[in-house]
Protein backbone atom coordinates (compact mmCIF):
# COMPACT_ATOMS: atom_id res chain seq x y z
CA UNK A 1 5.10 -16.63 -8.20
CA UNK A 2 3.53 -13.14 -7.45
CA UNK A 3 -0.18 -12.81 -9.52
CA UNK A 4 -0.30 -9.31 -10.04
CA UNK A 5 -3.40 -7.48 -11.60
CA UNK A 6 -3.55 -3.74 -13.23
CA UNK A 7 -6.79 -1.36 -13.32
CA UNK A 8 -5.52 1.84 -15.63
CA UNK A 9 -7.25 3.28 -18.58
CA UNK A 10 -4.35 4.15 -20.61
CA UNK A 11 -4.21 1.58 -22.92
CA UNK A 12 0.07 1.78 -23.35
CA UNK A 13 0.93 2.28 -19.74
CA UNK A 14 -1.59 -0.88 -18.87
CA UNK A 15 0.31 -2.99 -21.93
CA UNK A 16 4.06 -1.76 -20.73
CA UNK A 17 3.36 -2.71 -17.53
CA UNK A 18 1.65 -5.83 -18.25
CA UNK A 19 3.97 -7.47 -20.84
CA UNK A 20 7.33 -6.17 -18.51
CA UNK A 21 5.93 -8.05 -15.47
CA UNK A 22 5.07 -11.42 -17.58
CA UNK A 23 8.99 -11.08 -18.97
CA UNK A 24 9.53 -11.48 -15.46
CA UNK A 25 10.88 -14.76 -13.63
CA UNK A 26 8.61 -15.36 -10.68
CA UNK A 27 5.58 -12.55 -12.02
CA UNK A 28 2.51 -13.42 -13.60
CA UNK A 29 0.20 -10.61 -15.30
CA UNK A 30 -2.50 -12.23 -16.56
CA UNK A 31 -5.50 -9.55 -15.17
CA UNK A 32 -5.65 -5.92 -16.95
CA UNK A 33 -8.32 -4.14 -17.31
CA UNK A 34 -9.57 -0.30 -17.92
CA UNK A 35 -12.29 0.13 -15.13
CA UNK A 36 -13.18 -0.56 -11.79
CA UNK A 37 -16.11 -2.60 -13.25
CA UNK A 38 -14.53 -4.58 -15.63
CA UNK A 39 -12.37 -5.66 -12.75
CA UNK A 40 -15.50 -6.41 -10.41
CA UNK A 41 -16.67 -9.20 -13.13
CA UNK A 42 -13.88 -11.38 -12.61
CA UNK A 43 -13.76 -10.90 -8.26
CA UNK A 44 -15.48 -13.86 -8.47
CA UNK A 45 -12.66 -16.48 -9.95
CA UNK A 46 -11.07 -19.03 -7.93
CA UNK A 47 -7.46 -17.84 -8.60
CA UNK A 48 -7.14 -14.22 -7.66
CA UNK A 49 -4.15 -12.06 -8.00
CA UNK A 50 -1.74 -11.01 -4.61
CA UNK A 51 -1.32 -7.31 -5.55
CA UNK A 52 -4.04 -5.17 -7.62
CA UNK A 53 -1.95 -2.08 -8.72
CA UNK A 54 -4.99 0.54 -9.45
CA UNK A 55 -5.00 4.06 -11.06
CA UNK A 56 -7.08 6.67 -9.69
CA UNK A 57 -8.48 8.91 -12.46
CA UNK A 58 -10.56 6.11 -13.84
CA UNK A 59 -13.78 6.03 -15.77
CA UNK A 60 -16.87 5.25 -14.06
CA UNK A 61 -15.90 4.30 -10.51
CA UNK A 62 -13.03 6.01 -8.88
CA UNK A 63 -10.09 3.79 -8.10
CA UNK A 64 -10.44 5.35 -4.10
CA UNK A 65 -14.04 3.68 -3.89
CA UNK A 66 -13.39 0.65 -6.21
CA UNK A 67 -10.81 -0.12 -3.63
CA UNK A 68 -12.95 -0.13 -1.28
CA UNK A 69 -14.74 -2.27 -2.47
CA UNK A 70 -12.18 -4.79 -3.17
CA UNK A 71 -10.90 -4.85 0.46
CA UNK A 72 -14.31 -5.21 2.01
CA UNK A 73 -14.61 -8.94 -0.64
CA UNK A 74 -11.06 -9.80 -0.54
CA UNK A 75 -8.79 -7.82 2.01
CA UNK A 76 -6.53 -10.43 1.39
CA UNK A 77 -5.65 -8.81 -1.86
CA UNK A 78 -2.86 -6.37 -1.48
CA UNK A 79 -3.58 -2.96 -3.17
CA UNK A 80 -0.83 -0.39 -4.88
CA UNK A 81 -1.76 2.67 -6.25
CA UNK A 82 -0.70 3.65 -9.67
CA UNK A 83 -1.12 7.40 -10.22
CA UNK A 84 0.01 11.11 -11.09
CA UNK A 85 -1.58 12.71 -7.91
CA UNK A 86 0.66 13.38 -5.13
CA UNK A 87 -1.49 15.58 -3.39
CA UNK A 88 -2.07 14.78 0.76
CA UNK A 89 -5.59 14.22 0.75
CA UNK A 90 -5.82 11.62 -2.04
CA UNK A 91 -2.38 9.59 -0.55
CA UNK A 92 -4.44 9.83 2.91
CA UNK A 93 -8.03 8.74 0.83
CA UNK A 94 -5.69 5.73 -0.58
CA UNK A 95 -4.95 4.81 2.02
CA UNK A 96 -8.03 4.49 4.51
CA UNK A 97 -9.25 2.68 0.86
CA UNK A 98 -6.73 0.11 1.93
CA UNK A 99 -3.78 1.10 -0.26
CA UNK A 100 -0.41 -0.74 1.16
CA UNK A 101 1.57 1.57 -1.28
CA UNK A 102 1.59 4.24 -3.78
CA UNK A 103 3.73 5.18 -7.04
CA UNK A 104 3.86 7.57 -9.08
CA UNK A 105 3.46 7.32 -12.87
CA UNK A 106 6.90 8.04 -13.31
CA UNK A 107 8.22 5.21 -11.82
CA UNK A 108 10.75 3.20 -13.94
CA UNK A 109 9.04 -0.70 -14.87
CA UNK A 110 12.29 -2.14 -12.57
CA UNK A 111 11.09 -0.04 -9.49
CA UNK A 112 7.66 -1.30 -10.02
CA UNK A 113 8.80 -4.87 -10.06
CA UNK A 114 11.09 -4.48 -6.93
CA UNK A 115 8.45 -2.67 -4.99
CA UNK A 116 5.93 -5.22 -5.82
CA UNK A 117 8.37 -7.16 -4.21
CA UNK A 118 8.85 -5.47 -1.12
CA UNK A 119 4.85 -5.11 -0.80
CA UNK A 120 4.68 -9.43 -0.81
CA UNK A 121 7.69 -9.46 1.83
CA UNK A 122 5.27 -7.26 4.28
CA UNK A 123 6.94 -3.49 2.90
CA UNK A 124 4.94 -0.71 2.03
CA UNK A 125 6.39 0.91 -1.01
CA UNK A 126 5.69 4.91 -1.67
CA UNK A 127 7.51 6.89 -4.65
CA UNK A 128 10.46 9.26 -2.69
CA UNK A 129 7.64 12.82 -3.27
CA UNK A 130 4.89 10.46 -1.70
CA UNK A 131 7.15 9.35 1.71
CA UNK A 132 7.90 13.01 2.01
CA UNK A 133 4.55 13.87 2.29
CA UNK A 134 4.03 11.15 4.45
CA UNK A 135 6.63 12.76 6.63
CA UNK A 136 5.50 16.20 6.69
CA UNK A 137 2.25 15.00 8.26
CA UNK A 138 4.84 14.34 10.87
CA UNK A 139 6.53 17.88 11.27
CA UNK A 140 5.69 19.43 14.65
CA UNK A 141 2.93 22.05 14.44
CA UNK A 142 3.19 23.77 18.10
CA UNK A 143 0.45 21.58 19.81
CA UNK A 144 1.12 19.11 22.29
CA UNK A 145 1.06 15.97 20.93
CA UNK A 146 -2.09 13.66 21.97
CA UNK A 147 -1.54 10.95 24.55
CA UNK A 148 -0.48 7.01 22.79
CA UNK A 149 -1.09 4.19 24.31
CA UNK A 150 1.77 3.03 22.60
CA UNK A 151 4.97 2.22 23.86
CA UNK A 152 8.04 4.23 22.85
CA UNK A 153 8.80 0.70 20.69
CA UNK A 154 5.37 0.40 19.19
CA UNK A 155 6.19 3.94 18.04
CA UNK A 156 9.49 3.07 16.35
CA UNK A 157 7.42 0.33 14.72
CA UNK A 158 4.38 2.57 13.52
CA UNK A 159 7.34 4.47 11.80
CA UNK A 160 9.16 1.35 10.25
CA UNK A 161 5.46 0.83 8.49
CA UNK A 162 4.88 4.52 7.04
CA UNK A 163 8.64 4.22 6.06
CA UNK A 164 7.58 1.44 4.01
CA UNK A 165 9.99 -1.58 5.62
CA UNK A 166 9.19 -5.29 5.75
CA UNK A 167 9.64 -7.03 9.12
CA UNK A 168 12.71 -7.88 8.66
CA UNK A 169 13.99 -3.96 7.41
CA UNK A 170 12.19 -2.82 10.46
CA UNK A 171 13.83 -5.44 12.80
CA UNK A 172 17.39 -4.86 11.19
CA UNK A 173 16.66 -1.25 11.97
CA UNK A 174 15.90 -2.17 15.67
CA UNK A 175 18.11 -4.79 16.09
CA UNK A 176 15.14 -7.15 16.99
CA UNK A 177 14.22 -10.17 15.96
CA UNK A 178 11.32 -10.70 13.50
CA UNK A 179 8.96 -12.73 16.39
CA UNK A 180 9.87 -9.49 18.09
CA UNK A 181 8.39 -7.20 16.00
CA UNK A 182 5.38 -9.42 14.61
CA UNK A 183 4.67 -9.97 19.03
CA UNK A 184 4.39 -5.42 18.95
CA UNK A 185 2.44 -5.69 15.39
CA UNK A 186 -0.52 -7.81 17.03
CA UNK A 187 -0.02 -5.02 19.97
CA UNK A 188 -0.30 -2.20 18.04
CA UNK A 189 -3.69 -3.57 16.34
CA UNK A 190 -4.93 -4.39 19.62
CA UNK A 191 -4.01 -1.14 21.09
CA UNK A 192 -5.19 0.68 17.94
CA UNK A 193 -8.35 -1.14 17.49
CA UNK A 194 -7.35 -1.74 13.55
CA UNK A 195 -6.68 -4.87 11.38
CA UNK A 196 -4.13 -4.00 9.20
CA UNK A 197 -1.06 -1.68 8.06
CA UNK A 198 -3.31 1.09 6.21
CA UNK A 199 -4.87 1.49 9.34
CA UNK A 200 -2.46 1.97 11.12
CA UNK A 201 -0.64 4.11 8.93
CA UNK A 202 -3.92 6.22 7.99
CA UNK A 203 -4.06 6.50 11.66
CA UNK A 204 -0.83 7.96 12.38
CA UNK A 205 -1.15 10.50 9.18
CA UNK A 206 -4.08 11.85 11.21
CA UNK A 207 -1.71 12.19 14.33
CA UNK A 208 -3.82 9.93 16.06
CA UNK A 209 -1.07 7.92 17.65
């Protein structure tokens, strides 16, 4: 069963979402609320969802800095962003807030559901405009590139996890096992000095690796 919880202000768009998921076999919806704080009131509960999906525009608190807030309590919680902008700065803001994926609001409810799935199996879902401009941070720009200490496999890895793969996608796409590819995951944090995908990915958006 995947708990999933919703932070938008639009009242229809935070209904239609909520009431497809709970039609769902293996969803539960049972968090939805309007604000950032309304959300922080109920951190405290005993059962708290897997995946927060959290709209950016919000009232009061910003969904950037509420996230932040909600990793640095529970970074177990897995965070999606929910949202029209598509703009580089606030996928790479998302991000360093500790977003493991980002749709746009004109994502169909049955693309929601699957890439809610793929975020629980380890992915990192992104609408098709958002991975492009993850790519473009990638484009060469006429500098030399700064020295990794990565390996040329760590890199393939590091682009498996801004591609938005699980494990097992980015050991299919290897042809390595999935102990394989967890072993260069634990690597790449050490290497990287980071505890988590966002990092990583926020740190390869700033062509730091």
């Amino acid at each position: 069963m995947i708990f999933v919880g919703i932070v938008e202000d639009d009242d229809q768009i935070r209904k239609s979402i909520q009431d497809f998921l709970n039609r769902q076999s293996g969803f539960k919806c049972d968090w939805a609320f309007n604000s950032v704080e309304s959300l922080l009131l109920h951190l405290h509960a005993e059962a708290l969802p897997q995946v927060l999906i959290m709209d950016l525009g919000l009232p009061g608190m910003s969904g950037i800095d509420g996230m932040k807030l909600i990793k640095q309590q529970h970074p177990q919680i897995d965070l999606v962003v929910f949202s029209v902008y598509n703009d580089p700065q606030k996928i790479f803001d998302s991000l360093c807030a500790g977003a493991t994926g980002y749709l746009l609001k004109n994502t169909p409810l049955d693309e929601i559901k699957s890439s809610l799935e793929l975020l629980v199996s380890g992915g990192s879902p992104m609408s098709p405009q958002i991975a492009r401009k993850v790519v473009e941070f990638f484009a060469p720009r006429g500098k030399r590139e700064p020295a990794s200490p990565l390996s040329p496999k760590e890199k393939e890895i590091v682009v498996g996890l801004v591609d938005g793969l699980s494990y097992k996608l980015i050991a299919d796409r290897l042809n390595i096992s999935i102990e394989t590819v967890r072993f260069h995951i634990k690597s790449i944090y050490r290497k990287l000095h980071v505890h988590g995908k966002a990092e990583v990915i926020s740190k390869s958006l700033r062509g730091e690796i």
